[in-house]
N, C-alpha and C. Protein backbone atom coordinates (compact mmCIF):
# COMPACT_ATOMS: atom_id res chain seq x y z
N UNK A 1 -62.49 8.54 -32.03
CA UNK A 1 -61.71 8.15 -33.19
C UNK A 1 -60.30 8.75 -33.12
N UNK A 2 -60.10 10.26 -32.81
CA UNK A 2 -59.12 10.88 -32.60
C UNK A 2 -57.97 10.31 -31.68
N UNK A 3 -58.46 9.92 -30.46
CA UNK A 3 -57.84 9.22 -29.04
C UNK A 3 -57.49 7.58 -29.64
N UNK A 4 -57.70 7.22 -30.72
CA UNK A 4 -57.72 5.59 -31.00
C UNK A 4 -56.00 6.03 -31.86
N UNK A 5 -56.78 7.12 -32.48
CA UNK A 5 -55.56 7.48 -33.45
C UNK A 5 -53.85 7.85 -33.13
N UNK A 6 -54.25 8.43 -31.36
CA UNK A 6 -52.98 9.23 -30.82
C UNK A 6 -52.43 7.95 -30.17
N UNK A 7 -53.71 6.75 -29.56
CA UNK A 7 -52.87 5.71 -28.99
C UNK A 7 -52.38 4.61 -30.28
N UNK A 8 -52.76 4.54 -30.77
CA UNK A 8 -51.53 3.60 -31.99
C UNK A 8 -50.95 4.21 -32.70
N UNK A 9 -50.63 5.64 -32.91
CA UNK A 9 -49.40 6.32 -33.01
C UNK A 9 -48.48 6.39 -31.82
N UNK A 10 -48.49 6.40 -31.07
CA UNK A 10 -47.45 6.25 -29.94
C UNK A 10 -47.06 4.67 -29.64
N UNK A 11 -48.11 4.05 -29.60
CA UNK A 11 -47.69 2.51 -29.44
C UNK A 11 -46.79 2.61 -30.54
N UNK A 12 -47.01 2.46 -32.07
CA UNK A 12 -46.31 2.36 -33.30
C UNK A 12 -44.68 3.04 -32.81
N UNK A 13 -44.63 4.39 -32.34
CA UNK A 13 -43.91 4.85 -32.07
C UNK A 13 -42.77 4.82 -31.16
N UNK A 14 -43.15 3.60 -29.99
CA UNK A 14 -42.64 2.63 -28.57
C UNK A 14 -41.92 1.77 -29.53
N UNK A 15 -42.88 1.57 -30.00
CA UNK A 15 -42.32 -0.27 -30.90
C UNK A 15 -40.90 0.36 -31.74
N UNK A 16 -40.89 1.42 -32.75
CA UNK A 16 -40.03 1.45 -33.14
C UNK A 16 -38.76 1.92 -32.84
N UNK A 17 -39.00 2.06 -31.56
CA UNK A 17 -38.01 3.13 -30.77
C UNK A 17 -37.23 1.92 -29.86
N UNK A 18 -37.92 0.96 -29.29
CA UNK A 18 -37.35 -0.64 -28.81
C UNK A 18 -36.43 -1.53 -29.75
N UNK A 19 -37.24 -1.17 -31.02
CA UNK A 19 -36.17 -2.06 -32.34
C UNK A 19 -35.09 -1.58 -32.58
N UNK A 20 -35.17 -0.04 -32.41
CA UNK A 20 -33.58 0.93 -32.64
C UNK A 20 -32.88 0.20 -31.22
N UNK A 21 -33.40 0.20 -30.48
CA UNK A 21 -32.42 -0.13 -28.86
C UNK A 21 -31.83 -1.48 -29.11
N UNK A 22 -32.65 -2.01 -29.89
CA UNK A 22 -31.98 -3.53 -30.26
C UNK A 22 -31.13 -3.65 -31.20
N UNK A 23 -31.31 -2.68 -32.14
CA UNK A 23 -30.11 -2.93 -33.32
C UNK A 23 -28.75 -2.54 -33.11
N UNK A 24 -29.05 -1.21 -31.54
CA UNK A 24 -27.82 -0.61 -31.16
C UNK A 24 -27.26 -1.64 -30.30
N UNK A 25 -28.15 -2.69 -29.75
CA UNK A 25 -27.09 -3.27 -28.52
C UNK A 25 -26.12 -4.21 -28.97
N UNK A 26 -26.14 -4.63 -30.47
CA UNK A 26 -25.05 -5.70 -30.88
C UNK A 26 -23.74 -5.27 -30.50
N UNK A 27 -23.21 -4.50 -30.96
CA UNK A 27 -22.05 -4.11 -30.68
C UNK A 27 -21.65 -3.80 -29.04
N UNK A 28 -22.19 -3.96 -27.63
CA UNK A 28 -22.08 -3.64 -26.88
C UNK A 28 -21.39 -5.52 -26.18
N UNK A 29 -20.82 -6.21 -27.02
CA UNK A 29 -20.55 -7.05 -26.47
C UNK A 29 -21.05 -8.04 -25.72
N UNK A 30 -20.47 -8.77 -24.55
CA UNK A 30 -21.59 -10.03 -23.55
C UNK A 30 -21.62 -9.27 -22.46
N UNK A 31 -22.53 -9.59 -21.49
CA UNK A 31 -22.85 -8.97 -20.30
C UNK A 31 -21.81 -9.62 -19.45
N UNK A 32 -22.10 -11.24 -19.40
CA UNK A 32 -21.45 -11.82 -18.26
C UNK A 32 -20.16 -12.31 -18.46
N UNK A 33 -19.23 -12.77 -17.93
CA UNK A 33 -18.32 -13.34 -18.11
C UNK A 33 -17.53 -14.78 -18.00
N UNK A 34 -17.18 -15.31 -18.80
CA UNK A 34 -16.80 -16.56 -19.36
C UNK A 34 -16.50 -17.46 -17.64
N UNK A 35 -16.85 -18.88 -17.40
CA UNK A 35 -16.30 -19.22 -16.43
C UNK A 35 -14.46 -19.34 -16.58
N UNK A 36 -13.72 -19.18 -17.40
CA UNK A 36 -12.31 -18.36 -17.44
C UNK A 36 -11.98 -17.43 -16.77
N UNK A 37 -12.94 -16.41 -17.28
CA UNK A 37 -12.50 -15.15 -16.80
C UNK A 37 -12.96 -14.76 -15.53
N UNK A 38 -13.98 -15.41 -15.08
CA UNK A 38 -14.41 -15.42 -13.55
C UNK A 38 -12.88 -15.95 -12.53
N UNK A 39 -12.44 -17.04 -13.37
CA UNK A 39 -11.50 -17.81 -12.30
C UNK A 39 -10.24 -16.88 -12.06
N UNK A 40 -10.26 -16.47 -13.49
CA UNK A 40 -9.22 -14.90 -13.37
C UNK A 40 -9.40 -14.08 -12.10
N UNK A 41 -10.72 -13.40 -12.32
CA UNK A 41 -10.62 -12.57 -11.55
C UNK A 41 -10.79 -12.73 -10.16
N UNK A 42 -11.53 -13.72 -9.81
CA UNK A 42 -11.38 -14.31 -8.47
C UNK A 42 -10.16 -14.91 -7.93
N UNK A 43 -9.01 -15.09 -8.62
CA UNK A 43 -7.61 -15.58 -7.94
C UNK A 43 -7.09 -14.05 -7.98
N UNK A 44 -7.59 -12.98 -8.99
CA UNK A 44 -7.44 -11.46 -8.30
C UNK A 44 -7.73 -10.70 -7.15
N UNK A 45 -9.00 -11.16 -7.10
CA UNK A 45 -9.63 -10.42 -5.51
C UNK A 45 -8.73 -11.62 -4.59
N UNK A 46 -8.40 -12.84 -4.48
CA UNK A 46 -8.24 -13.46 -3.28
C UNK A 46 -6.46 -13.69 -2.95
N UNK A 47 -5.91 -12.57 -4.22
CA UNK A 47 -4.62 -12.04 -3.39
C UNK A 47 -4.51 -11.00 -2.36
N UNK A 48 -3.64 -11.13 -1.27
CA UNK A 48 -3.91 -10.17 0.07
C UNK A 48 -3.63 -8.81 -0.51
N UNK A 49 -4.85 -7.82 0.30
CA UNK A 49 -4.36 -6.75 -0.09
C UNK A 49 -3.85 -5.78 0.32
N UNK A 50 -2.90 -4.83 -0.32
CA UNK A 50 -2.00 -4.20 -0.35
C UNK A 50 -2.56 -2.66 -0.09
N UNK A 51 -2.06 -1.92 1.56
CA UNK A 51 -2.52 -0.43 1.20
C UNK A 51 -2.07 0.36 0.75
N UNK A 52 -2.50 0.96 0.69
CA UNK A 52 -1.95 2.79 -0.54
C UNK A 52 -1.57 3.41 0.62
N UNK A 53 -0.64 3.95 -0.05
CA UNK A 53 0.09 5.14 1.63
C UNK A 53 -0.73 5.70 1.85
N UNK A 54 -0.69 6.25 3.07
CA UNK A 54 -1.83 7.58 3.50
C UNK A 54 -1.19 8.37 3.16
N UNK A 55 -1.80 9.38 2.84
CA UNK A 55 -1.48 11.10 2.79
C UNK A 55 -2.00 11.84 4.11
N UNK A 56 -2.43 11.15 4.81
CA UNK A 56 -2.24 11.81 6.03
C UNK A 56 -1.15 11.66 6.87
N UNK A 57 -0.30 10.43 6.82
CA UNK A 57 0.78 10.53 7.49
C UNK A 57 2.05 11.53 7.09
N UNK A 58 1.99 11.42 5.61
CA UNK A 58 2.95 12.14 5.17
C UNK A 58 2.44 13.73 4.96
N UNK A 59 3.78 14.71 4.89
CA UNK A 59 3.41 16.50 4.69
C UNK A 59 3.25 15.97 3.17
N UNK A 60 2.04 17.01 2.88
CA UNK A 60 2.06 16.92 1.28
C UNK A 60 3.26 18.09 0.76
N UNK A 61 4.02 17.84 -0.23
CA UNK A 61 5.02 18.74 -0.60
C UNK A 61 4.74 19.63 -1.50
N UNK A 62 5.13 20.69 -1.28
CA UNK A 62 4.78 21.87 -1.90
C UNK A 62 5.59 21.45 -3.02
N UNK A 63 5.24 22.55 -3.92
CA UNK A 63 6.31 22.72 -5.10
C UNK A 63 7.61 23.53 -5.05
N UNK A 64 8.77 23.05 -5.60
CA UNK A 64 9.87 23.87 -5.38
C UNK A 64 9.31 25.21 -5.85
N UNK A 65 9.84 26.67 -5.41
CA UNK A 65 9.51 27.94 -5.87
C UNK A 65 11.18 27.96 -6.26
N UNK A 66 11.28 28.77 -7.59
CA UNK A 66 12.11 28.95 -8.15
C UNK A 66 13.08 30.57 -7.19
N UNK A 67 14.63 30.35 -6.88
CA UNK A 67 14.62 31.57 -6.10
C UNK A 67 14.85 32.93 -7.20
N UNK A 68 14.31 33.70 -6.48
CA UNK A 68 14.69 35.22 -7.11
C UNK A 68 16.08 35.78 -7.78
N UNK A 69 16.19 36.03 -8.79
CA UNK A 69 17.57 37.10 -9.19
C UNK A 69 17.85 37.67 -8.10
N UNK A 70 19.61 37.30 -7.75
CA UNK A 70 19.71 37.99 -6.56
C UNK A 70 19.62 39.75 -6.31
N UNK A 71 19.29 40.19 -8.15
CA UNK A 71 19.35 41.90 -7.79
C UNK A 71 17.67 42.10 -8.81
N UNK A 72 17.10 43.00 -8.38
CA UNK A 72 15.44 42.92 -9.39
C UNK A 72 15.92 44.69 -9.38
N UNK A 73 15.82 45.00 -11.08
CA UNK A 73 15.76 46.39 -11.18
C UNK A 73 14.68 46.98 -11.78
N UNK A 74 13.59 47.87 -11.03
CA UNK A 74 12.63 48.64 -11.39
C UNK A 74 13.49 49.87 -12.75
N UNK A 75 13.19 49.44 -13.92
CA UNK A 75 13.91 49.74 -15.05
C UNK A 75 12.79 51.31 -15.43
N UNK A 76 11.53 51.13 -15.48
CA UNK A 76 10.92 51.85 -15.98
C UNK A 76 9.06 51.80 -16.05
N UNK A 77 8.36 52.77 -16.11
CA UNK A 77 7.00 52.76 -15.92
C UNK A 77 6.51 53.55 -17.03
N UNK A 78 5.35 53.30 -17.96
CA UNK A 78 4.65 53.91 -18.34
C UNK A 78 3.18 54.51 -17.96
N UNK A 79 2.48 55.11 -17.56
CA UNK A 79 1.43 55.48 -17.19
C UNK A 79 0.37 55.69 -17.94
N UNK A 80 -0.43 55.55 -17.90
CA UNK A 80 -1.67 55.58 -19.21
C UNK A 80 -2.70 56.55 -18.39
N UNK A 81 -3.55 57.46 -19.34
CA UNK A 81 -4.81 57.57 -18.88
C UNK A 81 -6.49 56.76 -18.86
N UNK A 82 -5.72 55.93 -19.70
CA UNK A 82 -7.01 54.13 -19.88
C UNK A 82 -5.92 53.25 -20.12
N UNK A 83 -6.97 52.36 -18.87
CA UNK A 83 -5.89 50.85 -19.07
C UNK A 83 -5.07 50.86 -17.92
N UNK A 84 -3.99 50.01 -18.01
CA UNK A 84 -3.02 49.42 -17.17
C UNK A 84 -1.93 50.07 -17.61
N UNK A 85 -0.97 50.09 -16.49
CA UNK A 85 0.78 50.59 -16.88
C UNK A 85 1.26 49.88 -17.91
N UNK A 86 2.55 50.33 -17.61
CA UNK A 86 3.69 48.89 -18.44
C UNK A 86 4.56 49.51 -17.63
N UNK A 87 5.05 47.98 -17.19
CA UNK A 87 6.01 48.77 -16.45
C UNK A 87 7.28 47.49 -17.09
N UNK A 88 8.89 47.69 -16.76
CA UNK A 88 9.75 46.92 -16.89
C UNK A 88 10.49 46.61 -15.22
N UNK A 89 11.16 45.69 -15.60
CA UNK A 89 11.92 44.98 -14.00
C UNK A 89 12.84 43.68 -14.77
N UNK A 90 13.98 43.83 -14.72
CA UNK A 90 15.37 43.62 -15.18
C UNK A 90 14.75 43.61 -16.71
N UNK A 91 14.76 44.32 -17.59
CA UNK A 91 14.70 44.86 -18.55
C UNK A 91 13.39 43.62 -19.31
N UNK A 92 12.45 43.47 -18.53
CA UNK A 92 11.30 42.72 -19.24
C UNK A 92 10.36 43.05 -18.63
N UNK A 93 8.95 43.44 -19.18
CA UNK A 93 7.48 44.16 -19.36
C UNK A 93 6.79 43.00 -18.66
N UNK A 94 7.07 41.30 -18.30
CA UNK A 94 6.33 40.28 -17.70
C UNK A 94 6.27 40.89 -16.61
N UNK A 95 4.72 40.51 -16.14
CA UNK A 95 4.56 40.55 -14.94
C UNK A 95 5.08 39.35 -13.71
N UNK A 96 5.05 37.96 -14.44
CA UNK A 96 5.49 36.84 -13.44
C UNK A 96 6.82 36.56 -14.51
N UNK A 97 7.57 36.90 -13.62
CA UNK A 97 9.14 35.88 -13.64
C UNK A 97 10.00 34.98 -12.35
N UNK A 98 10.63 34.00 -13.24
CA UNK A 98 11.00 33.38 -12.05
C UNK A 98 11.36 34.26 -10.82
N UNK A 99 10.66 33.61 -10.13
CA UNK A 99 11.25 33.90 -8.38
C UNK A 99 9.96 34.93 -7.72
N UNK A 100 9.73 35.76 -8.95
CA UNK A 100 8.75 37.15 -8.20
C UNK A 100 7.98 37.41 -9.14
N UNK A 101 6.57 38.06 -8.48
CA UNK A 101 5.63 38.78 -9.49
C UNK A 101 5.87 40.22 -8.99
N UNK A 102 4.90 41.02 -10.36
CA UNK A 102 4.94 42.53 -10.37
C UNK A 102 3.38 42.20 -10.24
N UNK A 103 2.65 43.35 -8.98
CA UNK A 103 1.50 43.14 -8.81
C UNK A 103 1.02 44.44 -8.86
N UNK A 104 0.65 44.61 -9.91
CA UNK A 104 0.34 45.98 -10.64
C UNK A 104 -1.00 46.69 -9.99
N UNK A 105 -1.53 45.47 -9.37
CA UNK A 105 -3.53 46.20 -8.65
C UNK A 105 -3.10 46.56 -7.43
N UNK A 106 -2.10 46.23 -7.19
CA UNK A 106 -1.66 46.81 -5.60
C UNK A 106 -1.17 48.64 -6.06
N UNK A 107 -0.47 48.85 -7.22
CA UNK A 107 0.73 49.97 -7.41
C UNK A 107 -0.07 51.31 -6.39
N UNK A 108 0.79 51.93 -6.13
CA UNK A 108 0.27 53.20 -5.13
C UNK A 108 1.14 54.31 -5.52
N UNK A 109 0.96 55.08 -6.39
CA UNK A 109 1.25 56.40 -7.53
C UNK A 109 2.51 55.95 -8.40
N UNK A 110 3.94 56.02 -8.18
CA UNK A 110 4.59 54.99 -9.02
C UNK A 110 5.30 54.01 -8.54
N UNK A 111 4.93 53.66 -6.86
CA UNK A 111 5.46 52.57 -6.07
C UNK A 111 4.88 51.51 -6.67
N UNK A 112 5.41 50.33 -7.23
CA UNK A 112 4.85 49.19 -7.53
C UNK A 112 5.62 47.94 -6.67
N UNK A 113 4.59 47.30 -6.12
CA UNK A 113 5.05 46.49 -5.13
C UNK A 113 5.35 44.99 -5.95
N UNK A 114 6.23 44.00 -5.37
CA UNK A 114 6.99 42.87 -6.66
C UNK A 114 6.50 41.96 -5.24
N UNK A 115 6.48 41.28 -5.22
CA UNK A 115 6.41 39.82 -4.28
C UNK A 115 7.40 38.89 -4.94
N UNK A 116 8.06 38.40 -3.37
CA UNK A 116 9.04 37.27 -3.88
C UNK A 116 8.24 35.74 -3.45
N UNK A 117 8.49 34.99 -4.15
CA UNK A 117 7.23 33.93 -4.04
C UNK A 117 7.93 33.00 -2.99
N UNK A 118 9.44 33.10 -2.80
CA UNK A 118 9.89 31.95 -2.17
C UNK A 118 10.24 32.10 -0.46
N UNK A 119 10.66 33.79 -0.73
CA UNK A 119 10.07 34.30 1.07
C UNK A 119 9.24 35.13 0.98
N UNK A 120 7.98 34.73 0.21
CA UNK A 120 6.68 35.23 0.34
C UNK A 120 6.85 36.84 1.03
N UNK A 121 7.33 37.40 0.14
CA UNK A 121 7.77 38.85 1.26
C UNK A 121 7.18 40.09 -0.35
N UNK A 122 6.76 41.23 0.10
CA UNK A 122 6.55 42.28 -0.45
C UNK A 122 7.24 43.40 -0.53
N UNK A 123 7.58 43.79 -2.14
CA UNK A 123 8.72 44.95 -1.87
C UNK A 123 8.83 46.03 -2.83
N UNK A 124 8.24 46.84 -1.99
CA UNK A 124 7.89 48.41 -2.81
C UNK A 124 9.27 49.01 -4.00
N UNK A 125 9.01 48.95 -5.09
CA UNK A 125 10.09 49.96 -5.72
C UNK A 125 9.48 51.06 -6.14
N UNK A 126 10.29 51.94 -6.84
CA UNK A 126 10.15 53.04 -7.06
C UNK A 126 11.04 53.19 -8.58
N UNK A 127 10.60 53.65 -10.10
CA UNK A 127 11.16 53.82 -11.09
C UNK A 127 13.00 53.87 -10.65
N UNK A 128 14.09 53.42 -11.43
CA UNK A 128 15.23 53.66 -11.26
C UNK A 128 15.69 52.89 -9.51
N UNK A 129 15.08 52.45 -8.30
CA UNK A 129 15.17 51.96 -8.21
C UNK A 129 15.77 50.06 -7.88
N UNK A 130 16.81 49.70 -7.52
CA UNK A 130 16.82 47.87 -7.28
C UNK A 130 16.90 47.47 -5.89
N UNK A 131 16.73 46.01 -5.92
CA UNK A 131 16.41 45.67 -4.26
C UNK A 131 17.42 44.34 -4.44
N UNK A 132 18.02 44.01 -3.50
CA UNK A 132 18.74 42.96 -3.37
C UNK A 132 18.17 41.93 -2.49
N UNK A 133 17.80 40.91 -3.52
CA UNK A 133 17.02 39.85 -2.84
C UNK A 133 17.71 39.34 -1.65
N UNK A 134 18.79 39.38 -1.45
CA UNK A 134 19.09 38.40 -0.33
C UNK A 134 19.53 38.91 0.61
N UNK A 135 19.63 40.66 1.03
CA UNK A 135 19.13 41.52 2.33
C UNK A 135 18.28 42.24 2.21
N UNK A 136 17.49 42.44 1.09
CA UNK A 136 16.00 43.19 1.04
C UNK A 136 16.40 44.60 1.12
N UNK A 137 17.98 44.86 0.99
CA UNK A 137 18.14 46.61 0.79
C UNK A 137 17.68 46.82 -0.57
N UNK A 138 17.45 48.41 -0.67
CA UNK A 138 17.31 48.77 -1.25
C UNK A 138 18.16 50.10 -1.87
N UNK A 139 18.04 50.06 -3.39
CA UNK A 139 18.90 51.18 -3.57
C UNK A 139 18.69 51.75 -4.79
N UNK A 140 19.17 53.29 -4.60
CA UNK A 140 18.42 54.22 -5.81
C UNK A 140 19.89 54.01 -7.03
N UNK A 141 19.29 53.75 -7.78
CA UNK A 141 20.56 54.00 -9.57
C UNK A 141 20.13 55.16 -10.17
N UNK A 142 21.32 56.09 -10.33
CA UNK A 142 21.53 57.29 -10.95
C UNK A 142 22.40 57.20 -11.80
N UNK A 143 22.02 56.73 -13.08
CA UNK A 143 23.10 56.74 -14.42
C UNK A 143 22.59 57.58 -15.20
């Protein structure tokens, strides 16, 4: 009696679950398409077709890198006993500015090393500190 009961609750339960699928499919529009729109799209496919450039022939292009301030001044460092520094470089606390980052997980006691992004080059300062981007000297300021 039990097993009679679980199978026409589930049948009952099929059935009404098929009628929801049907009430939802109105709105899903026609399947096929109009002999119009066939003729459409078949004078579409039977224009010649046209290739897409390769990207293998061509270099893919990098992005312009913005160049460096021609002078970067290690202005100042704070040191913490928890946490991260703060440090400044032409009088701003960012770590990424145009041209170069300050890469603070590298620093080695108060050398903090800056990377220039556009000749990918690494360059130790030291508090007080500037480097001239475009011979990589370096030089101490005493004001």
């Amino acid at each position: 009696m039990m097993k009679i009961f679980i199978r026409s609750t589930i049948l009952i339960l099929i059935g009404l679950l098929s009628c929801y699928q049907l009430t939802n499919a109105k709105g899903m529009g026609r399947l096929f398409t109009t002999p119009q729109e066939r003729a459409v799209l078949d004078a579409e496919r039977s224009k010649p077709h046209v290739p897409l450039p390769s990207t293998k022939s061509k270099k893919i292009k990098k992005p312009n890198l913005p160049d460096p301030p021609h002078y970067i001044t290690f202005n100042g460092l704070i040191t913490r006993s928890q946490g991260s520094p703060m440090v400044w470089f032409n009088g701003s606390n960012k770590l990424f500015q145009p041209g170069f980052k300050v890469e603070l997980d590298k620093m080695l006691g108060i050398s903090v090393p800056i990377f220039l992004s556009k000749a990918k080059q690494r360059i130790w300062l030291k508090p007080g500190q500037t480097v001239n981007t475009l011979d990589g000297t370096v030089q101490e300021n005493f004001e």
